[in-house]
Protein backbone atom coordinates (compact mmCIF):
# COMPACT_ATOMS: atom_id res chain seq x y z
CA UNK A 1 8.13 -23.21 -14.36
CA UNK A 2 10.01 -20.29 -13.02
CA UNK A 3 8.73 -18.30 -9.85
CA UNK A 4 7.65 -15.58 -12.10
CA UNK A 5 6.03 -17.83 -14.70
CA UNK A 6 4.35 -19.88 -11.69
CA UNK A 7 3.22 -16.10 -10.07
CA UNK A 8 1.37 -15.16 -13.65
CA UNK A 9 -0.30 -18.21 -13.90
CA UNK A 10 -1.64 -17.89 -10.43
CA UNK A 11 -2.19 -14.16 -10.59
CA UNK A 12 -4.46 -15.29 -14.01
CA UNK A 13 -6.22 -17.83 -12.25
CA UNK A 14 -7.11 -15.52 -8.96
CA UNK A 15 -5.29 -17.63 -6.93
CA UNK A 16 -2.03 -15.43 -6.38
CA UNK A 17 -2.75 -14.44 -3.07
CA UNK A 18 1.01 -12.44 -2.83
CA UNK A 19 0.42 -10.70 -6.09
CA UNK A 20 1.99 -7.52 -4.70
CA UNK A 21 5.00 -9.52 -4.86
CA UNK A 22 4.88 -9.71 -8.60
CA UNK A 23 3.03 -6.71 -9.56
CA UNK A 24 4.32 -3.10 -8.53
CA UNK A 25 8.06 -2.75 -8.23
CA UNK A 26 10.16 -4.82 -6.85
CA UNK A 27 14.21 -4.50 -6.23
CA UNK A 28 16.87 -6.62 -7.21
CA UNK A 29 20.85 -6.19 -6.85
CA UNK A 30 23.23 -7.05 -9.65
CA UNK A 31 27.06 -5.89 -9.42
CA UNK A 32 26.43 -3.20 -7.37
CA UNK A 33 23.68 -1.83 -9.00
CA UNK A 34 20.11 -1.36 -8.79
CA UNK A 35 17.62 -3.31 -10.87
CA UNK A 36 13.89 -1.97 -10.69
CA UNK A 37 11.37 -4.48 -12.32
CA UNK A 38 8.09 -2.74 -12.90
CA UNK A 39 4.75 -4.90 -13.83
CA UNK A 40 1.67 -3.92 -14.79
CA UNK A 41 -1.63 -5.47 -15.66
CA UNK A 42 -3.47 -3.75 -18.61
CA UNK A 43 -5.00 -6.20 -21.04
CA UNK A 44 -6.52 -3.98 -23.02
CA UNK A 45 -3.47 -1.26 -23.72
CA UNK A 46 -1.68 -1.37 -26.95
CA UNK A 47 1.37 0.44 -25.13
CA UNK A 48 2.56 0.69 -21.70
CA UNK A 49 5.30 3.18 -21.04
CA UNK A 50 7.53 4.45 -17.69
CA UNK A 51 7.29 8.04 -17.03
CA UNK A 52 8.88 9.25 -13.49
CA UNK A 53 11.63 11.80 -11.68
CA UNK A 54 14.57 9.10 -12.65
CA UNK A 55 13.74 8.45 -16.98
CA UNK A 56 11.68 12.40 -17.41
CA UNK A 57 7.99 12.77 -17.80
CA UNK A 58 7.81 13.69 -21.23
CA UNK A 59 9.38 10.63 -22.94
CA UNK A 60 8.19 7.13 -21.40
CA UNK A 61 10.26 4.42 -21.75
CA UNK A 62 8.55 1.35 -23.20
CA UNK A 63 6.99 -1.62 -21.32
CA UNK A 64 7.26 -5.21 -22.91
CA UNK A 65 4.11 -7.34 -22.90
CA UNK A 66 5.46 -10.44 -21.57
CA UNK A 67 1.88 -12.55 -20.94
CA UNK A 68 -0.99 -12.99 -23.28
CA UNK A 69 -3.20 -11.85 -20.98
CA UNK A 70 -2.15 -8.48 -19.99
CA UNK A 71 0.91 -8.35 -17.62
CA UNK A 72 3.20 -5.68 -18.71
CA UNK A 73 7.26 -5.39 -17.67
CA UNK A 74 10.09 -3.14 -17.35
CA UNK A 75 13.42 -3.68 -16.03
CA UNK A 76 15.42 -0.08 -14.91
CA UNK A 77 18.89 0.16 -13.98
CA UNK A 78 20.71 2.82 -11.62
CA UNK A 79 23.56 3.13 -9.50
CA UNK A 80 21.84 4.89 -7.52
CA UNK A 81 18.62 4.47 -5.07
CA UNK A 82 15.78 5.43 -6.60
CA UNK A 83 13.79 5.18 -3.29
CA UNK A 84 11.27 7.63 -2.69
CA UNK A 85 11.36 8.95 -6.82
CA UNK A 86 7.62 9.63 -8.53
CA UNK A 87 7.10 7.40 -11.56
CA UNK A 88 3.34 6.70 -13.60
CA UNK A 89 2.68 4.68 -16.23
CA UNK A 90 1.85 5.93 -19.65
CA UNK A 91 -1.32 3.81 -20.75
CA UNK A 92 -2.44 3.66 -24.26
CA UNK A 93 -5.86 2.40 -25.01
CA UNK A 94 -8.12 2.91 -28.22
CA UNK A 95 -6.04 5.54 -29.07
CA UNK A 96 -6.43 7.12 -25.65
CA UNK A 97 -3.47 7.84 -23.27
CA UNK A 98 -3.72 8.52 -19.83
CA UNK A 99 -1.44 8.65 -16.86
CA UNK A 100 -2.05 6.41 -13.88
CA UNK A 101 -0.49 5.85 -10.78
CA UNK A 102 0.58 2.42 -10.30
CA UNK A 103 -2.28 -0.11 -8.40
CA UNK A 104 0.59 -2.25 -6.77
CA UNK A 105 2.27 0.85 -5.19
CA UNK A 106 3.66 0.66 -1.72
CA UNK A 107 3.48 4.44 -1.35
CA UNK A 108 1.71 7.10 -2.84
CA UNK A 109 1.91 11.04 -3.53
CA UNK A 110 -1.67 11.13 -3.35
CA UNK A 111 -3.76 14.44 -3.81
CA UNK A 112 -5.25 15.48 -7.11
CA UNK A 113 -1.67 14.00 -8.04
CA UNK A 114 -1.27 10.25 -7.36
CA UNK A 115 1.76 9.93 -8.52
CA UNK A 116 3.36 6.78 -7.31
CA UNK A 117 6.33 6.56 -4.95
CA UNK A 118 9.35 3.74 -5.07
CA UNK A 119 9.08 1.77 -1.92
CA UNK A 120 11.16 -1.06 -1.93
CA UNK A 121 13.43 -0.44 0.59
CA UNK A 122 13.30 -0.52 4.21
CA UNK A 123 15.01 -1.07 7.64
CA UNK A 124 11.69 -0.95 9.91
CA UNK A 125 12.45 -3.75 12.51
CA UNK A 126 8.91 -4.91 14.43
CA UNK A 127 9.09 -5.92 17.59
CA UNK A 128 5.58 -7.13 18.43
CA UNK A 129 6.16 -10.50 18.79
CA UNK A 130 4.66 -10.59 22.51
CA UNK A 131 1.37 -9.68 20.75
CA UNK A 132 1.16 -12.16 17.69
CA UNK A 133 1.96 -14.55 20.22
CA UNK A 134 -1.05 -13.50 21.94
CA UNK A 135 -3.18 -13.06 19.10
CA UNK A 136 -2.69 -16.63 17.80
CA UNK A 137 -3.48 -17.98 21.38
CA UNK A 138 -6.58 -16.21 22.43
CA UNK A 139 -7.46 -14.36 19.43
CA UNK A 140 -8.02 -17.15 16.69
CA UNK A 141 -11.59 -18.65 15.97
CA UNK A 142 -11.52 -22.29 18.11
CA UNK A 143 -14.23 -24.83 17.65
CA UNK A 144 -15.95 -23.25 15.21
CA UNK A 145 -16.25 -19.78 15.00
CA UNK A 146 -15.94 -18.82 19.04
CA UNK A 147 -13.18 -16.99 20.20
CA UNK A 148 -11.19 -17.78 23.11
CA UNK A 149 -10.95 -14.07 24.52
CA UNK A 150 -13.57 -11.16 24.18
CA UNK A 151 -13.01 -8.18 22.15
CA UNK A 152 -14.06 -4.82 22.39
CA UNK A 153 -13.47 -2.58 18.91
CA UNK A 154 -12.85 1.03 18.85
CA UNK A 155 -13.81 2.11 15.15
CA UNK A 156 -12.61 5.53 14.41
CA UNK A 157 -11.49 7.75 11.08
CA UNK A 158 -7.59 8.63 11.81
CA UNK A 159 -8.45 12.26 10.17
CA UNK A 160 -10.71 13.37 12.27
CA UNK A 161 -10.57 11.96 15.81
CA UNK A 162 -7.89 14.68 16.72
CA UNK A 163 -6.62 17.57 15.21
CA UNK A 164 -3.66 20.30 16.20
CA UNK A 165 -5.08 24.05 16.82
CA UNK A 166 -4.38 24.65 13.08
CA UNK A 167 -6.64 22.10 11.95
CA UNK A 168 -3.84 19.93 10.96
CA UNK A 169 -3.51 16.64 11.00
CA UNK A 170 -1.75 14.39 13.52
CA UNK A 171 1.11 12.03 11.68
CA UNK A 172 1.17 8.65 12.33
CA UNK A 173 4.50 8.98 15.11
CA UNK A 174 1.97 11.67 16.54
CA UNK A 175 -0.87 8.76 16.78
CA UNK A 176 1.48 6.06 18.02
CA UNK A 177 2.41 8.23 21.13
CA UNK A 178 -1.58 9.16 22.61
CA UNK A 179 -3.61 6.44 21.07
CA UNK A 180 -2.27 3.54 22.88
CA UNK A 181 -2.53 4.84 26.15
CA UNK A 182 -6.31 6.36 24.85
CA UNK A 183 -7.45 2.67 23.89
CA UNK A 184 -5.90 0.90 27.14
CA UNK A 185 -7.70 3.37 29.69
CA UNK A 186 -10.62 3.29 27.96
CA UNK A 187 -11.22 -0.83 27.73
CA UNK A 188 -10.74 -1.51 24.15
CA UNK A 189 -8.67 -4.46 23.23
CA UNK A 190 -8.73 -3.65 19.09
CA UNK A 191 -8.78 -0.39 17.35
CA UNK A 192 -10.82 -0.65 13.21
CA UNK A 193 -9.07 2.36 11.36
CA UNK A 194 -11.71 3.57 8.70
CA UNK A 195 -9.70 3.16 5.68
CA UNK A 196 -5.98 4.59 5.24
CA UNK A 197 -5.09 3.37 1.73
CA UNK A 198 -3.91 6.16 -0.35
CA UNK A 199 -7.09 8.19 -1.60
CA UNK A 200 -7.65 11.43 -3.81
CA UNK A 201 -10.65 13.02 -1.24
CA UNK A 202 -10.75 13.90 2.61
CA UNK A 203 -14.44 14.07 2.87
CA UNK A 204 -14.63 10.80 1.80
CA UNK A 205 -13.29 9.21 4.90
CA UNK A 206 -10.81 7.25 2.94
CA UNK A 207 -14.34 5.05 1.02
CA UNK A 208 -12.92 6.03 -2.28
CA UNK A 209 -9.38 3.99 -2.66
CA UNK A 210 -7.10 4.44 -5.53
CA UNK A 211 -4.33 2.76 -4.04
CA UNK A 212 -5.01 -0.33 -1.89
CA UNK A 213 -1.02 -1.31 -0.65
CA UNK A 214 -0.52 2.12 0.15
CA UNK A 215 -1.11 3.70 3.13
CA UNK A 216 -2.38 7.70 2.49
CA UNK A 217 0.55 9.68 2.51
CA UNK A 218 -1.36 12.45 4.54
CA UNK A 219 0.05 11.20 7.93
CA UNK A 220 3.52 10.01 7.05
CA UNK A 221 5.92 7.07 5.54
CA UNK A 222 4.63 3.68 5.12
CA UNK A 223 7.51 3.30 7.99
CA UNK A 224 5.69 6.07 9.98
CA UNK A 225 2.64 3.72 10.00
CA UNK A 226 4.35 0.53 10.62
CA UNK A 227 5.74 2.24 13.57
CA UNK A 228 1.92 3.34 14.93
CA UNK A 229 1.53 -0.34 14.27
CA UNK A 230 3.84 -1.50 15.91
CA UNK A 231 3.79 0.81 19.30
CA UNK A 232 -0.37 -0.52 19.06
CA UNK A 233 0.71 -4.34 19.19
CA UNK A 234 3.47 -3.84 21.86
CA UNK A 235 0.74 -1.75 24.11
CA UNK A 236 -1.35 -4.96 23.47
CA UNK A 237 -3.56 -3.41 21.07
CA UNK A 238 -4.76 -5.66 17.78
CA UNK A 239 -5.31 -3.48 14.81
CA UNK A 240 -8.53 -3.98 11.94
CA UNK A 241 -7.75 -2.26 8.55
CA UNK A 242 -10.98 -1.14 6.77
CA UNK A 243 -10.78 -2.68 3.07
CA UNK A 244 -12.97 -1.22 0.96
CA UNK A 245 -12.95 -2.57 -2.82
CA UNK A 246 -15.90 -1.30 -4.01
CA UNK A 247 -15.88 2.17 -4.02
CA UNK A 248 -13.21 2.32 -6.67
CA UNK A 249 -13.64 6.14 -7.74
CA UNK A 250 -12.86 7.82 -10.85
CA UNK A 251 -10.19 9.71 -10.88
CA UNK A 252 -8.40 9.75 -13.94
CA UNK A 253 -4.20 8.31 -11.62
CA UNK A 254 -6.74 5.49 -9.79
């Protein structure tokens, strides 16, 4: 069985624990071009089709149904990067179509929008290993469930804990350069972000995902957040990410 055979059988059996691997879009280089492979799991569509900046958003192109139960492909060549381009996919159910932004997206246009961004590419180098070091030594569950080190968890909502004189938001590079120093003077060893996967509504503090890989698109890149990351584990700061599957809301992209 091939990887991507061995992948849908364990993504069927809820055992595919690196399914954004598979699912989403994911990059592959073949004479000098670019080969996107887009997957999709909609077992109850009768079509599946592309629409995005790259193929035009009148026209999709058509999705082949490549497992019985519901995973959906298309292969797209360029010679070109498509990084950073918008794409959807063009579901048709029950004679029904609707537009949704892809649920294995790295990145995310969010808004009342949700169109999906190409994020397959990146040169973000981490260089935290002083903290996982750390973290596997005193902050990993020995004998049971005790710790070996004591935390102390700052939980706060990124949106809201400071703002510029306009009201707007801080980015994550903004974050990564007053947090750190914030958390270390004030005792904490771990900061909890209330959720930053890409959702449709500010007020709801990020409960109402539509988007789970992605990180919201209101406060950068997804390389602008692995850099806040990053600058948190090399100040000695462990980071908690809020995951919040069940307040899965209806808008018509999530």
């Amino acid at each position: 069985m091939d990887s991507n055979n061995l992948a849908s059988y364990y993504f069927h059996q809820g055992t595919n624990f690196y399914a954004y691997k598979y699912l989403g879009v994911t990059l592959e280089r073949d004479s000098g071009k670019y080969e996107y492979i887009f997957r999709v799991w909609a077992p109850n569509a009768d079509s599946v089709g592309l629409i995005s900046d790259f193929s035009g958003w009148q026209e999709a192109l058509p999705f082949e149904r490549i497992t019985e139960k519901g995973v959906w492909e298309i292969r797209y060549a360029s010679y070109d990067s498509l990084e950073g381009k918008a794409y959807k996919y063009k579901i048709v159910s029950a004679g029904k179509s609707f537009n949704k932004g892809d649920p294995y997206a790295r990145y995310s246009r969010g808004g009342s929008d949700g169109a999906s961004l190409i994020c397959v590419e990146s040169d973000f180098c981490f260089t935290d290993e002083r903290w996982m070091l750390h973290r596997k030594n005193t902050v990993t569950a020995t004998d049971g469930i005790f710790l070996s080190a004591p935390l102390n968890i700052y939980e706060m909502h990124f949106g809201s804990f400071i703002r510029h004189e306009d009201n707007s938001y801080f980015s994550y590079r903004e974050m990564a350069e007053i947090l750190p120093s914030y958390l270390k003077s004030m005792g904490y060893t771990h900061v909890e972000f209330l959720p930053l996967s890409e959702h449709p509504y500010d007020g709801s503090w990020g409960y109402q995902v539509c988007a789970f890989y992605a990180p919201t698109s209101r406060f950068g890149t997804p390389d602008d957040f692995k850099y806040l990351i990053n600058s948190l584990h090399t100040s000695g700061i462990g980071v908690i990410m809020d995951w919040v599957p069940a307040h899965f809301p209806k808008d018509e992209w999530g």
